[in-house]
N, C-alpha and C. Protein backbone atom coordinates (compact mmCIF):
# COMPACT_ATOMS: atom_id res chain seq x y z
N UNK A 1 9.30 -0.63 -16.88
CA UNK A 1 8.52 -1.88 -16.91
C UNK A 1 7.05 -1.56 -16.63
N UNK A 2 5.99 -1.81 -17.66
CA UNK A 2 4.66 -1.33 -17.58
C UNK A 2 3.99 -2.76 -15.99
N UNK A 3 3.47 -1.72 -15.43
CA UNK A 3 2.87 -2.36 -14.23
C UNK A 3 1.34 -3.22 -14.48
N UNK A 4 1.28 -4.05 -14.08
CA UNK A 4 -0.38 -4.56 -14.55
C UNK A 4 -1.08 -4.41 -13.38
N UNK A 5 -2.23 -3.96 -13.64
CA UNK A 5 -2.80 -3.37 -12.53
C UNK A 5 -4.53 -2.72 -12.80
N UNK A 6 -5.17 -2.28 -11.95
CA UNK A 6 -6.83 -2.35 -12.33
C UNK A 6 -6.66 -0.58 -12.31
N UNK A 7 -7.26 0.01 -12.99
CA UNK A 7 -7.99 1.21 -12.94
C UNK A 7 -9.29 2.14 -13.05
N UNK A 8 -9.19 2.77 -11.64
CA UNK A 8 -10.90 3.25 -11.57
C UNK A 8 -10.85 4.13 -12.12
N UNK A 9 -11.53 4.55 -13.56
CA UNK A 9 -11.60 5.79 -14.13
C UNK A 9 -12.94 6.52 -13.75
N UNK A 10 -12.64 7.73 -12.94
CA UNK A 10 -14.10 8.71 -12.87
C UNK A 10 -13.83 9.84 -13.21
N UNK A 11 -15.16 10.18 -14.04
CA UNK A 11 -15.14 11.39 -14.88
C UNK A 11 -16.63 11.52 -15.56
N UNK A 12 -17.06 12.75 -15.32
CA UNK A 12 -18.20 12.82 -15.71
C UNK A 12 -18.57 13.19 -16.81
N UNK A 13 -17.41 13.29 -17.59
CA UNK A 13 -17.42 13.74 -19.33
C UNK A 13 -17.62 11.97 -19.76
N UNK A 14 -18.55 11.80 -20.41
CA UNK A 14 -18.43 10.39 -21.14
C UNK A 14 -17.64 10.02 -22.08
N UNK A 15 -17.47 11.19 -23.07
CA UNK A 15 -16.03 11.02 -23.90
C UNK A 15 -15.05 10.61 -23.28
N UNK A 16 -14.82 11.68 -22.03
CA UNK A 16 -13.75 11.25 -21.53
C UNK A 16 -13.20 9.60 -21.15
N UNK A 17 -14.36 9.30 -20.46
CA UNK A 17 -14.61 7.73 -20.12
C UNK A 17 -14.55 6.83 -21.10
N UNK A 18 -14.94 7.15 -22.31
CA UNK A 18 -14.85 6.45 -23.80
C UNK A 18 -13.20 6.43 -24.18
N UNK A 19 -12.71 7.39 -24.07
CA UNK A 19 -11.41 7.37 -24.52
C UNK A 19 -10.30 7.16 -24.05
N UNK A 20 -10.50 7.82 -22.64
CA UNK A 20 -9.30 6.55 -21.24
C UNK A 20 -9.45 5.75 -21.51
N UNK A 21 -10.66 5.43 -21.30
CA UNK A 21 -11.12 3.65 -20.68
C UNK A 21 -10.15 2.74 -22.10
N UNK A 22 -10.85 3.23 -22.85
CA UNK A 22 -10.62 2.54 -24.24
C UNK A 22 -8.69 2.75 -24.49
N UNK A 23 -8.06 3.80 -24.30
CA UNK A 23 -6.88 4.07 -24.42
C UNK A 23 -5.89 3.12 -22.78
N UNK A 24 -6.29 2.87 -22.00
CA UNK A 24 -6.24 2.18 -20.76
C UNK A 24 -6.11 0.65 -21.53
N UNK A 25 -7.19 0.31 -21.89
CA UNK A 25 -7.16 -1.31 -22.17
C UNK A 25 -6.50 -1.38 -22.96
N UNK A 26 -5.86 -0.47 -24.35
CA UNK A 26 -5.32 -1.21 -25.01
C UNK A 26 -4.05 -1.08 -24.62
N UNK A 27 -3.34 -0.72 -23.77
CA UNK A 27 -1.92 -0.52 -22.89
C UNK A 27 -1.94 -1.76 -22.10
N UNK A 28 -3.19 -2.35 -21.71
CA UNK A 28 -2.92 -3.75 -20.58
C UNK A 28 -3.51 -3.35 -19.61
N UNK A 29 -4.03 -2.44 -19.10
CA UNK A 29 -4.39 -2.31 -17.97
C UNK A 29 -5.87 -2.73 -18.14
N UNK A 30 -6.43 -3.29 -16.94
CA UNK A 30 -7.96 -3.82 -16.71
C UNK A 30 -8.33 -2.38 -15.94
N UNK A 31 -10.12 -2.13 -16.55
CA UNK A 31 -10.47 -0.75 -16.31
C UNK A 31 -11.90 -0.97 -15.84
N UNK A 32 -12.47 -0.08 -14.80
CA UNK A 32 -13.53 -0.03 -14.78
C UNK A 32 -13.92 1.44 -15.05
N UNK A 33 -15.09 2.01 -15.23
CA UNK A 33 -15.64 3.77 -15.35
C UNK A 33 -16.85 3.88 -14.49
N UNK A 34 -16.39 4.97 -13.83
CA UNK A 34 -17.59 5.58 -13.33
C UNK A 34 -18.00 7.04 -13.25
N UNK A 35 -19.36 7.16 -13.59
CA UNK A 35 -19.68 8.70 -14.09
C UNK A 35 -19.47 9.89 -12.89
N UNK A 36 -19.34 9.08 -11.65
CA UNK A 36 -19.32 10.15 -10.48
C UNK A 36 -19.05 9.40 -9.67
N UNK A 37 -18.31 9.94 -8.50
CA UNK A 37 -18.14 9.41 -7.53
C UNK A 37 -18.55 8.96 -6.34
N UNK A 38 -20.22 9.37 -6.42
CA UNK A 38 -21.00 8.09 -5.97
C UNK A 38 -20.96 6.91 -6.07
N UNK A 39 -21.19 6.75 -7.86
CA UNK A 39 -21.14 5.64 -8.24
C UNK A 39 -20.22 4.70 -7.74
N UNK A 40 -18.54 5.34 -8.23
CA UNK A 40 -17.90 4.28 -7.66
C UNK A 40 -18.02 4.09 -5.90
N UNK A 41 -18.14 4.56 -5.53
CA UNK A 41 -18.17 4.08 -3.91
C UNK A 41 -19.35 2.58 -3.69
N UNK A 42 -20.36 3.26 -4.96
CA UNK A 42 -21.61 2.21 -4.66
C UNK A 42 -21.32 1.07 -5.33
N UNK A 43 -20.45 0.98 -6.41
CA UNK A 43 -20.05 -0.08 -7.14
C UNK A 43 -19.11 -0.86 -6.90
N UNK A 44 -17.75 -0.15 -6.84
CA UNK A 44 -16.16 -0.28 -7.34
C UNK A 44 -16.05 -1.46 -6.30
N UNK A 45 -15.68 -2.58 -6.33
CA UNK A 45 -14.98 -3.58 -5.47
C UNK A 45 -13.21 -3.47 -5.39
N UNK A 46 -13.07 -3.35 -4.32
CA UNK A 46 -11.87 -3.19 -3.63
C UNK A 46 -10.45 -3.98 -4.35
N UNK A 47 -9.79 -3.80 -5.11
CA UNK A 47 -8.71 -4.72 -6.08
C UNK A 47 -7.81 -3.60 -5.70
N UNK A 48 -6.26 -4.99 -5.87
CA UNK A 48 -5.14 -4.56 -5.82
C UNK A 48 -4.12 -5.16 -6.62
N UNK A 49 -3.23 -4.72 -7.39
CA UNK A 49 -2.73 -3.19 -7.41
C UNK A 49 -3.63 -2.47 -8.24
N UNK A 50 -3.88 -1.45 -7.60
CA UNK A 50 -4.96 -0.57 -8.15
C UNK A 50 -4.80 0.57 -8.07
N UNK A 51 -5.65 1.66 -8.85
CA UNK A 51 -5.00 3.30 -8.87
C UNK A 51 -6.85 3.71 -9.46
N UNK A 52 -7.05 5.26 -8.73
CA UNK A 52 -8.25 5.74 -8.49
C UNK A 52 -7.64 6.81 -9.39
N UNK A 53 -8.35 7.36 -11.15
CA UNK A 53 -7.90 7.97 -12.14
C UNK A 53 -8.96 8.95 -11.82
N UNK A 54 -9.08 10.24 -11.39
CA UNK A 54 -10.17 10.66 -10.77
C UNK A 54 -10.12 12.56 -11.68
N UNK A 55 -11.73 13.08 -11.99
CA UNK A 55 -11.36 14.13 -11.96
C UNK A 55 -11.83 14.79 -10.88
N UNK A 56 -11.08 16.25 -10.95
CA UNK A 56 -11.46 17.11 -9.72
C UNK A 56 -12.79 17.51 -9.90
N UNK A 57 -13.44 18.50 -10.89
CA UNK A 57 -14.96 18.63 -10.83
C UNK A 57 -15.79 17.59 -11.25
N UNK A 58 -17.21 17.35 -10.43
CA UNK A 58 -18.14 16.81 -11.06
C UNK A 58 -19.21 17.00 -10.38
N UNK A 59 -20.02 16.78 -10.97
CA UNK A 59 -21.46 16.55 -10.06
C UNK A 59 -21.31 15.95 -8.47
N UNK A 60 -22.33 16.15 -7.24
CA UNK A 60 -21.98 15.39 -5.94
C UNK A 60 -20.57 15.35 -5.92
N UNK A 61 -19.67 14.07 -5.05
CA UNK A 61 -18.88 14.66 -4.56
C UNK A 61 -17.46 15.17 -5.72
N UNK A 62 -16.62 15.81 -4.98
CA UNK A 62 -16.06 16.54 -5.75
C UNK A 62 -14.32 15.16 -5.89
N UNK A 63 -13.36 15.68 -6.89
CA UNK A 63 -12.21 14.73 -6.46
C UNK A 63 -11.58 14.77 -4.75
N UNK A 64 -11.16 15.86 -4.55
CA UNK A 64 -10.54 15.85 -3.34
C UNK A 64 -11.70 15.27 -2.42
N UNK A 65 -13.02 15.58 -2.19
CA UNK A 65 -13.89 15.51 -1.51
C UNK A 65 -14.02 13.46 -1.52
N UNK A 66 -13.83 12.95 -2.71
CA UNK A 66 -13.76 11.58 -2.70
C UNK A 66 -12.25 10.65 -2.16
N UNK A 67 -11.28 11.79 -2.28
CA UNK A 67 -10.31 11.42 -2.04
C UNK A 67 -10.29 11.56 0.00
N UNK A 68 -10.25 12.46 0.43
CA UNK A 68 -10.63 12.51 1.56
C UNK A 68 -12.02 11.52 2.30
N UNK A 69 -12.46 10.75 1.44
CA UNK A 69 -13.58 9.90 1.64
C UNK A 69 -13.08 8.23 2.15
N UNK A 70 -12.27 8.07 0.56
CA UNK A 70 -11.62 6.91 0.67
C UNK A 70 -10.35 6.52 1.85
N UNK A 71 -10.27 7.78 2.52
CA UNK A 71 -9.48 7.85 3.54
C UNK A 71 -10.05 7.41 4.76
N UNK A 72 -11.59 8.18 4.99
CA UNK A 72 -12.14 7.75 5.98
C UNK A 72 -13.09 6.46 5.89
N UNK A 73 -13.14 5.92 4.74
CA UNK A 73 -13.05 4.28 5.12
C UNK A 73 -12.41 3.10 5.04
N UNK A 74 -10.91 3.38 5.31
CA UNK A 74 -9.84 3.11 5.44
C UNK A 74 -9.35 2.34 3.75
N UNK A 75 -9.17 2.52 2.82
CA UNK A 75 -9.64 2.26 1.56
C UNK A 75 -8.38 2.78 1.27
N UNK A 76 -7.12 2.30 1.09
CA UNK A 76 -5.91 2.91 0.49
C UNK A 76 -5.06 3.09 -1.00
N UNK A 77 -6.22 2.80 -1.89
CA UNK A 77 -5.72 2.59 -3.05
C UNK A 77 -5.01 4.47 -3.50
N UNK A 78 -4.11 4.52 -4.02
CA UNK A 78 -3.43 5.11 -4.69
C UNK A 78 -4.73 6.24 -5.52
N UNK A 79 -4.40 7.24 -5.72
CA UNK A 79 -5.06 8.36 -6.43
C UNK A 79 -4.42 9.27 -7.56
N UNK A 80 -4.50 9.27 -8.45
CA UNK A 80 -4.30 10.04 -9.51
C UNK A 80 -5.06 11.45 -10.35
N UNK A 81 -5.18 12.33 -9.87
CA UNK A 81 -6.27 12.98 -10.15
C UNK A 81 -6.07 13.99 -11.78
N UNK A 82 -6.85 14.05 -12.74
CA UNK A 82 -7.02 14.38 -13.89
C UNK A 82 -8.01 15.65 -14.33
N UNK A 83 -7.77 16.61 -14.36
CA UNK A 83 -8.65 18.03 -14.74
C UNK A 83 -8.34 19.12 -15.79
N UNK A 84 -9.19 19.50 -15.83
CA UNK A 84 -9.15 20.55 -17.30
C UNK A 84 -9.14 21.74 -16.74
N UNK A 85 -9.27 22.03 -15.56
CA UNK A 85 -8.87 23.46 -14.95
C UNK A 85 -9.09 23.45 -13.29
N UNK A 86 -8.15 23.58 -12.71
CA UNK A 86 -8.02 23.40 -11.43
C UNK A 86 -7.36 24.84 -10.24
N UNK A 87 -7.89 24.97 -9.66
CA UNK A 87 -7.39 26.41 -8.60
C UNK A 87 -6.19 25.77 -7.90
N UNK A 88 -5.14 26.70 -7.81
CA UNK A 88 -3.82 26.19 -6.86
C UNK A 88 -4.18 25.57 -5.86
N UNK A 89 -5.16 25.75 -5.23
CA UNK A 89 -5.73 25.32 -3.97
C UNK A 89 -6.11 23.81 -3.67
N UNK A 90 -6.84 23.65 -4.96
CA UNK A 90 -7.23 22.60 -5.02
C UNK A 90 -5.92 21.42 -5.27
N UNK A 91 -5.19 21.74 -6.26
CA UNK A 91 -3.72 20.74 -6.59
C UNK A 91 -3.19 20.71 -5.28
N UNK A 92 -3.10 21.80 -4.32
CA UNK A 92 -2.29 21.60 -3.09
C UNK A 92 -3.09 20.50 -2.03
N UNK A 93 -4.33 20.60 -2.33
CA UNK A 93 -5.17 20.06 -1.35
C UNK A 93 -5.11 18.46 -1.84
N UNK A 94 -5.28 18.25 -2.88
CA UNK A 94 -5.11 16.57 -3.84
C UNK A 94 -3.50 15.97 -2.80
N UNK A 95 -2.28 17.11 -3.53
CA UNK A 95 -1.33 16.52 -3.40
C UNK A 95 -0.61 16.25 -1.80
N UNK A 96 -1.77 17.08 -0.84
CA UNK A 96 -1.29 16.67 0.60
C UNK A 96 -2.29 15.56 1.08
N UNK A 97 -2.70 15.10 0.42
CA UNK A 97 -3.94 14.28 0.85
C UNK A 97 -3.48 13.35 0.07
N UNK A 98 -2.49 12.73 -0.11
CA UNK A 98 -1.37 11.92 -0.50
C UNK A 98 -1.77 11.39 -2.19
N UNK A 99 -1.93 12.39 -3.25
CA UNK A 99 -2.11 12.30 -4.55
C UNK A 99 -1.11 11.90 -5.22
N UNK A 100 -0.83 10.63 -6.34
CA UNK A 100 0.34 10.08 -6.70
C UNK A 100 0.94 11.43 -7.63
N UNK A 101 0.00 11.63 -8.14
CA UNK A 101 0.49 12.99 -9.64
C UNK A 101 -0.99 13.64 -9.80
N UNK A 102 -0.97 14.95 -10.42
CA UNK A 102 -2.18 15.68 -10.83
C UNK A 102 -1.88 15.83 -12.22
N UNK A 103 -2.89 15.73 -13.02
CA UNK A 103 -3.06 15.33 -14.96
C UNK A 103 -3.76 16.90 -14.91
N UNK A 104 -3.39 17.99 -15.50
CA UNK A 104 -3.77 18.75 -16.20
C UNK A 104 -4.14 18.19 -18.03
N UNK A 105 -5.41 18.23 -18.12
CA UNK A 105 -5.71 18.01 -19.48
C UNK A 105 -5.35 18.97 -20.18
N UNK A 106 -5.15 18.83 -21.23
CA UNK A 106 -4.93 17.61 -22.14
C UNK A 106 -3.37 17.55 -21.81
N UNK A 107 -3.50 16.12 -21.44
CA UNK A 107 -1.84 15.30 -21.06
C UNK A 107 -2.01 14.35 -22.81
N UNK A 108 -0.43 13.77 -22.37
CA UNK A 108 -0.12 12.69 -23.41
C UNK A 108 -0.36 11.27 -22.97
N UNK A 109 0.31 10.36 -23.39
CA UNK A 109 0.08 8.95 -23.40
C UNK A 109 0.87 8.42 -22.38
N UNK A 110 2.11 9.25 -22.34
CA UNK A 110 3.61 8.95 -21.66
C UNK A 110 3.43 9.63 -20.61
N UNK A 111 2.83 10.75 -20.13
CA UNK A 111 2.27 11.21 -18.72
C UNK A 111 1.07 10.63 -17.93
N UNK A 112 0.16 10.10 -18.71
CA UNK A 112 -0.78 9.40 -18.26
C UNK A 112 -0.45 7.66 -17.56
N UNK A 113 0.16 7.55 -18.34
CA UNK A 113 1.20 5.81 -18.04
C UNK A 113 2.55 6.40 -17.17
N UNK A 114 2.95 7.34 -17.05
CA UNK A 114 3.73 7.24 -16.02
C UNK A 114 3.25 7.14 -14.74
N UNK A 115 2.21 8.32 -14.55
CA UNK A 115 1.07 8.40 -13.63
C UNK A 115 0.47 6.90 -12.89
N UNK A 116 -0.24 6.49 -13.92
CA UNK A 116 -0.81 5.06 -13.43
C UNK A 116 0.75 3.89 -13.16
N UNK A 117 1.34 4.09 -13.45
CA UNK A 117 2.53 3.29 -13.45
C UNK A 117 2.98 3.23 -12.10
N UNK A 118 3.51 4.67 -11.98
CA UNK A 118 3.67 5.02 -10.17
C UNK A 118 2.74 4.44 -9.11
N UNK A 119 1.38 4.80 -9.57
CA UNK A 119 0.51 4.17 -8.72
C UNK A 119 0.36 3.07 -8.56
N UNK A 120 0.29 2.53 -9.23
CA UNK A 120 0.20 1.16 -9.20
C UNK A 120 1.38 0.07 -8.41
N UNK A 121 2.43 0.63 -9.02
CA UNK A 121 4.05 -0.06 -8.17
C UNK A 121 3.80 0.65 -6.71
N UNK A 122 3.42 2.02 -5.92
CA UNK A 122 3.21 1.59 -4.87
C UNK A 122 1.92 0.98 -4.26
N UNK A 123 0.33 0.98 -4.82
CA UNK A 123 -0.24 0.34 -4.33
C UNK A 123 0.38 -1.12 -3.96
N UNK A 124 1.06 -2.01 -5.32
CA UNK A 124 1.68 -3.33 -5.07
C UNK A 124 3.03 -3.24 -3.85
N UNK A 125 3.78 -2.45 -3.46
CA UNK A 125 4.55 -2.30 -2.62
C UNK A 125 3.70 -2.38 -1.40
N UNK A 126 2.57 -1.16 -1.06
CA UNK A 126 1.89 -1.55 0.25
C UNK A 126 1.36 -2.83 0.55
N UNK A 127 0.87 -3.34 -0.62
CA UNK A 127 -0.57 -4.55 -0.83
C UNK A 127 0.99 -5.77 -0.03
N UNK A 128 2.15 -5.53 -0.95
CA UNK A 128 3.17 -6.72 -0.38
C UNK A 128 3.51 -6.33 1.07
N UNK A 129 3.62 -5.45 1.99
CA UNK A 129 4.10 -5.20 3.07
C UNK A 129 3.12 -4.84 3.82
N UNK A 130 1.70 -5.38 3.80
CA UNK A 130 0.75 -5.64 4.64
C UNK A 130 0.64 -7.06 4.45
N UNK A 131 0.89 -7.94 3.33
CA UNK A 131 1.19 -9.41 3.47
C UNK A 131 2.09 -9.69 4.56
N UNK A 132 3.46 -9.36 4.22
CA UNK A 132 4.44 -9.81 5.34
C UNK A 132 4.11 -9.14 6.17
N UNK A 133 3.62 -8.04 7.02
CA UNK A 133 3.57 -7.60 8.50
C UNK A 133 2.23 -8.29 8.52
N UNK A 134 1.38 -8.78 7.96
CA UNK A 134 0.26 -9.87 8.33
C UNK A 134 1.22 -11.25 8.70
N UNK A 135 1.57 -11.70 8.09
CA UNK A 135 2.11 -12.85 8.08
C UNK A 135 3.02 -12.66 9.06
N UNK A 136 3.85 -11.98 9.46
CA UNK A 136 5.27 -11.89 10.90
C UNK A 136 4.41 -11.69 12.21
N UNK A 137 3.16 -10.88 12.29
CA UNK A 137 2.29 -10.72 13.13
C UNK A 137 1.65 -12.11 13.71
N UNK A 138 1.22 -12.70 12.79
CA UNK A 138 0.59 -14.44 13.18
C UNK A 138 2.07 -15.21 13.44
N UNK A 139 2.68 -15.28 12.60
CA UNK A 139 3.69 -16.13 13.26
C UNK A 139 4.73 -15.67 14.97
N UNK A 140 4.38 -14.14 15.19
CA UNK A 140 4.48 -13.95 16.36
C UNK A 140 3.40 -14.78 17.42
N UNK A 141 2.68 -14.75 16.95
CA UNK A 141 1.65 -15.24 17.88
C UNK A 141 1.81 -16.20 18.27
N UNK A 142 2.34 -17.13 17.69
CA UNK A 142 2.89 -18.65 17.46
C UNK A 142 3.70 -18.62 18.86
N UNK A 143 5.07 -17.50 18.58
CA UNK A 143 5.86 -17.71 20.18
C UNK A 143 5.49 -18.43 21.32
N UNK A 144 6.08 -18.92 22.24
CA UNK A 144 5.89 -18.74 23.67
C UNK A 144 6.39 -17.82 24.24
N UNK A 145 6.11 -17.73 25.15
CA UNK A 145 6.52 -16.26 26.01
C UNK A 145 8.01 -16.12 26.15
N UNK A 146 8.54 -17.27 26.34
CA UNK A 146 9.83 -17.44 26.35
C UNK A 146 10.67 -16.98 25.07
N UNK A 147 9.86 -17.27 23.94
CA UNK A 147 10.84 -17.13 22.78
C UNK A 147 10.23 -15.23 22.38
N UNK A 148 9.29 -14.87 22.91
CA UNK A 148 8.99 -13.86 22.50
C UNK A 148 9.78 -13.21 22.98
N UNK A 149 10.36 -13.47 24.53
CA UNK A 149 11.19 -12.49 25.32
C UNK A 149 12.84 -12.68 24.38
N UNK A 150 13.10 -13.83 24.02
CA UNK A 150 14.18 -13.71 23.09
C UNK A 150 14.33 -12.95 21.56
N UNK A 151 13.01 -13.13 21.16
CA UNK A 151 12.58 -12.29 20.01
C UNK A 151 13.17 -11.12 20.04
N UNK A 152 12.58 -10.33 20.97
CA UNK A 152 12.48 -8.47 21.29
C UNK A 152 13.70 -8.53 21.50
N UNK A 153 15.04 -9.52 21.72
CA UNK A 153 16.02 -9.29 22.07
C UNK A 153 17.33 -9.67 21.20
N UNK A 154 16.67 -10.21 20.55
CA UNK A 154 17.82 -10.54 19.35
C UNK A 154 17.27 -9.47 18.03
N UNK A 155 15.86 -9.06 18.13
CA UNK A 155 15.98 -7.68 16.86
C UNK A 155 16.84 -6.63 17.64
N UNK A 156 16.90 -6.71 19.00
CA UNK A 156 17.81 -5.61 19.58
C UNK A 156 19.40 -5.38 19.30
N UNK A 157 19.48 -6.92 18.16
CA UNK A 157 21.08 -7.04 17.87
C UNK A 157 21.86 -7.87 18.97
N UNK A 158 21.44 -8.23 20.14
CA UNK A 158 21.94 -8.90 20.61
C UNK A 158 22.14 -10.64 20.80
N UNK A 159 23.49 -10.66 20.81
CA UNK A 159 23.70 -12.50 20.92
C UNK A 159 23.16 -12.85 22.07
N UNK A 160 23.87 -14.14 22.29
CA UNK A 160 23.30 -15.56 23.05
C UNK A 160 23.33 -15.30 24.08
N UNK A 161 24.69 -14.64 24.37
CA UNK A 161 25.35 -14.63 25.82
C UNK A 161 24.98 -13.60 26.71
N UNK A 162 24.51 -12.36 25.83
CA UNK A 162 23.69 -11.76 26.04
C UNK A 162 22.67 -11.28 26.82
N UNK A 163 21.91 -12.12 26.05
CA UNK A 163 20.24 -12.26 25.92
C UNK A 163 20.29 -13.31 27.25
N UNK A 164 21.17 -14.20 27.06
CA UNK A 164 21.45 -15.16 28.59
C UNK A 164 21.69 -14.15 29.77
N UNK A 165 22.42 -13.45 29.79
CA UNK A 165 22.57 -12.26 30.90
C UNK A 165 21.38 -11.64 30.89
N UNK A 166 20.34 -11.09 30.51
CA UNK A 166 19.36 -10.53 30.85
C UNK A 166 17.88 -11.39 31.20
N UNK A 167 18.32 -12.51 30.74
CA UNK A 167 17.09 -13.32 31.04
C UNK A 167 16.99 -14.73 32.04
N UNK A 168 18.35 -14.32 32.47
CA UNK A 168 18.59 -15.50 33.66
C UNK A 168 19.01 -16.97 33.04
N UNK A 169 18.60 -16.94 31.48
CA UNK A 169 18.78 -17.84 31.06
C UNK A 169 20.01 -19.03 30.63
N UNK A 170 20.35 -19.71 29.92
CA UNK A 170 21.64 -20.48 29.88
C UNK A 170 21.81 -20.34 28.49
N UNK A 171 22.62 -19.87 28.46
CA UNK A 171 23.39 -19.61 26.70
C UNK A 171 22.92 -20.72 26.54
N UNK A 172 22.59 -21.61 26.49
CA UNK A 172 22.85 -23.04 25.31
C UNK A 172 21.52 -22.96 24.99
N UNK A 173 20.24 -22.54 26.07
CA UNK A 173 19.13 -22.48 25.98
C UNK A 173 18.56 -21.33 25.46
N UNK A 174 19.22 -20.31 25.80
CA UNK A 174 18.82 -19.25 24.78
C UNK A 174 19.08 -19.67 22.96
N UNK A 175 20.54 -20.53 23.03
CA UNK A 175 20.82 -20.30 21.27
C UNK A 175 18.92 -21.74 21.16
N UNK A 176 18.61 -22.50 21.66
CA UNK A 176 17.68 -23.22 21.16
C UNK A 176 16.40 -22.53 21.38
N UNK A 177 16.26 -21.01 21.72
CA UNK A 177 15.01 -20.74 21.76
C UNK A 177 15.13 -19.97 20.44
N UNK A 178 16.65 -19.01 20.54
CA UNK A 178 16.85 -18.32 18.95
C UNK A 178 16.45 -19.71 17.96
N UNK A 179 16.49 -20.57 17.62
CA UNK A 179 16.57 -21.34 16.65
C UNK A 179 14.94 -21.93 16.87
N UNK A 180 14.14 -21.81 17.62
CA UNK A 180 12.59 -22.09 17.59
C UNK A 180 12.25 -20.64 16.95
N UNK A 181 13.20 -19.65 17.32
CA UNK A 181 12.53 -18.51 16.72
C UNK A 181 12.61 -18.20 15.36
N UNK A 182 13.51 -18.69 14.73
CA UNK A 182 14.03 -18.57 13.32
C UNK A 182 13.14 -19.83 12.62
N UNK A 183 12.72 -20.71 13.19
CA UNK A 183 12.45 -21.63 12.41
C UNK A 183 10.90 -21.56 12.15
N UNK A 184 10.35 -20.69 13.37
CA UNK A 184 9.10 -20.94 13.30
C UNK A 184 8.69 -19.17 12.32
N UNK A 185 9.80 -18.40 11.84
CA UNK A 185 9.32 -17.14 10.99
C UNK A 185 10.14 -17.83 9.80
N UNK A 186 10.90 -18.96 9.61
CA UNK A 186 11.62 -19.35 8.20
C UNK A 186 12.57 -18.61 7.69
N UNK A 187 13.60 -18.57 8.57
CA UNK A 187 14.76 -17.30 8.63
C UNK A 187 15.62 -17.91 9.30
N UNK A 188 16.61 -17.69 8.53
CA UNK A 188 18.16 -18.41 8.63
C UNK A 188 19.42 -17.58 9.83
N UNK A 189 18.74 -16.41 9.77
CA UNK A 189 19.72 -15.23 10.26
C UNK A 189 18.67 -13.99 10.78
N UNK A 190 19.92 -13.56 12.05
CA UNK A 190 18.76 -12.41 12.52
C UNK A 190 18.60 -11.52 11.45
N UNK A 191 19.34 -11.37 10.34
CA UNK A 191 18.99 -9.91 9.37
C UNK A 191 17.73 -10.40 8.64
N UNK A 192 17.76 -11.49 8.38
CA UNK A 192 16.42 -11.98 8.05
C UNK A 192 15.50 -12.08 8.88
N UNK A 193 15.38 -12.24 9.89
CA UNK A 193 14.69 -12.28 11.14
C UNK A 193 13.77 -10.50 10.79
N UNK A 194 15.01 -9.06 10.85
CA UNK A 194 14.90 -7.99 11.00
C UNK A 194 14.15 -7.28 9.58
N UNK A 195 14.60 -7.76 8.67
CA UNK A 195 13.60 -7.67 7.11
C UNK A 195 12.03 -8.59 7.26
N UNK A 196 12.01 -9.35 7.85
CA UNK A 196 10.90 -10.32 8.09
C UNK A 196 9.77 -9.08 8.90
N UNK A 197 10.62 -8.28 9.81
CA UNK A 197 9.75 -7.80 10.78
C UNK A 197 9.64 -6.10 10.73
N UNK A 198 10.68 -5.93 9.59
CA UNK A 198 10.83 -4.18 9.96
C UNK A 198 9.23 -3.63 9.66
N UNK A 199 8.71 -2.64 10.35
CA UNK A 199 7.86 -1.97 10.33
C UNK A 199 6.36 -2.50 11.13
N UNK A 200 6.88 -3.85 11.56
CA UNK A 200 5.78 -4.42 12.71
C UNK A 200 5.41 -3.89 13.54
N UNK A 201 5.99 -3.32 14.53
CA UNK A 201 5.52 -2.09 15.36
C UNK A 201 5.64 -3.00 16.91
N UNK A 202 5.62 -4.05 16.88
CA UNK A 202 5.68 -4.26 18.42
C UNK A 202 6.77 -4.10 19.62
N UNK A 203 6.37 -3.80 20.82
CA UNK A 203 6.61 -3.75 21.58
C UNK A 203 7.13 -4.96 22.47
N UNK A 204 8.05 -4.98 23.21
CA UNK A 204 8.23 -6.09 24.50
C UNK A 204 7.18 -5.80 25.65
């Protein structure tokens, strides 16, 4: 299933840029080009799902050198990097510095779209699971202290009677704080409760 999605093409060959770019749009994908990777830093506005089509040499900074950039300003779009001759060193250095795929030129049509394809389905995977851990985060906030202490204790898997034994509380009053807690994240069941929240990170 072709992904729709934005792509930053940089490359300091203009052909090159002429003929992605142009081979890019007519597949569906929305494209921007930039001749170096200055540029895009000074230009490129931040879109998601998105994928950074990058080559390794160019003028100023280099691919890895931009890729290690977009890291340190917290900037997580997906990277794809594309070259006509590259040192082992360098592919190792792309691909630990979390590179979706490396394009030895001249690639095909069907390596290039697999490439952006990948990228793109996980940029949209992160872009969705910083929505919901945004969204489970505020509606934590919402809690009272009371239901928070039931919270941390029913993702622990534990029931009513439970959670009543450790919190002094009265089963009947614990099941009505579980049910302020479900109602106020829109979750029917703790497994929903536990998909609502996996990878939130908090603490009791």
């Amino acid at each position: 299933m072709r992904q729709q999605g934005h792509v930053y093409l940089v490359d300091d060959d203009p052909d090159v840029r002429f003929y992605l770019g142009d081979l890019l749009r007519q597949l569906g994908y929305s494209v921007a080009t930039y001749e170096d990777a200055d540029v895009f830093f000074h230009q490129a506005m931040d879109l998601s799902p998105a994928v950074v089509l990058i080559d390794m040499r160019m003028p100023g900074l280099s691919g890895v050198q931009a890729q290690q950039r977009l890291r340190e300003i917290g900037r997580h779009t997906p990277v794809v990097f594309i070259s006509g001759e590259s040192q082992p060193q360098e592919i190792i250095d792309a691909m630990k510095g979390g590179a979706v795929d490396f394009l030895i030129k001249p690639f095909n049509r069907e390596q290039l779209v697999a490439a952006v394809d990948q990228a793109l389905a996980h940029d949209a995977a992160e872009r969705d699971r910083f929505v919901r851990l945004t969204r489970a985060n505020r509606l934590f906030q919402t809690l009272t202290e009371r239901e928070k202490e039931v919270f941390f204790l029913i993702l622990q898997g534990h029931g009513n009677m439970a959670i009543g034994e450790q919190t002094g509380v009265q089963a009947g009053t614990v099941k009505k704080h579980r049910a302020a807690v479900y109602e106020k994240f829109g979750v029917a069941s703790t497994a929903e409760l536990m998909d609502a929240c996996q990878g939130l990170g908090l603490r009791p």
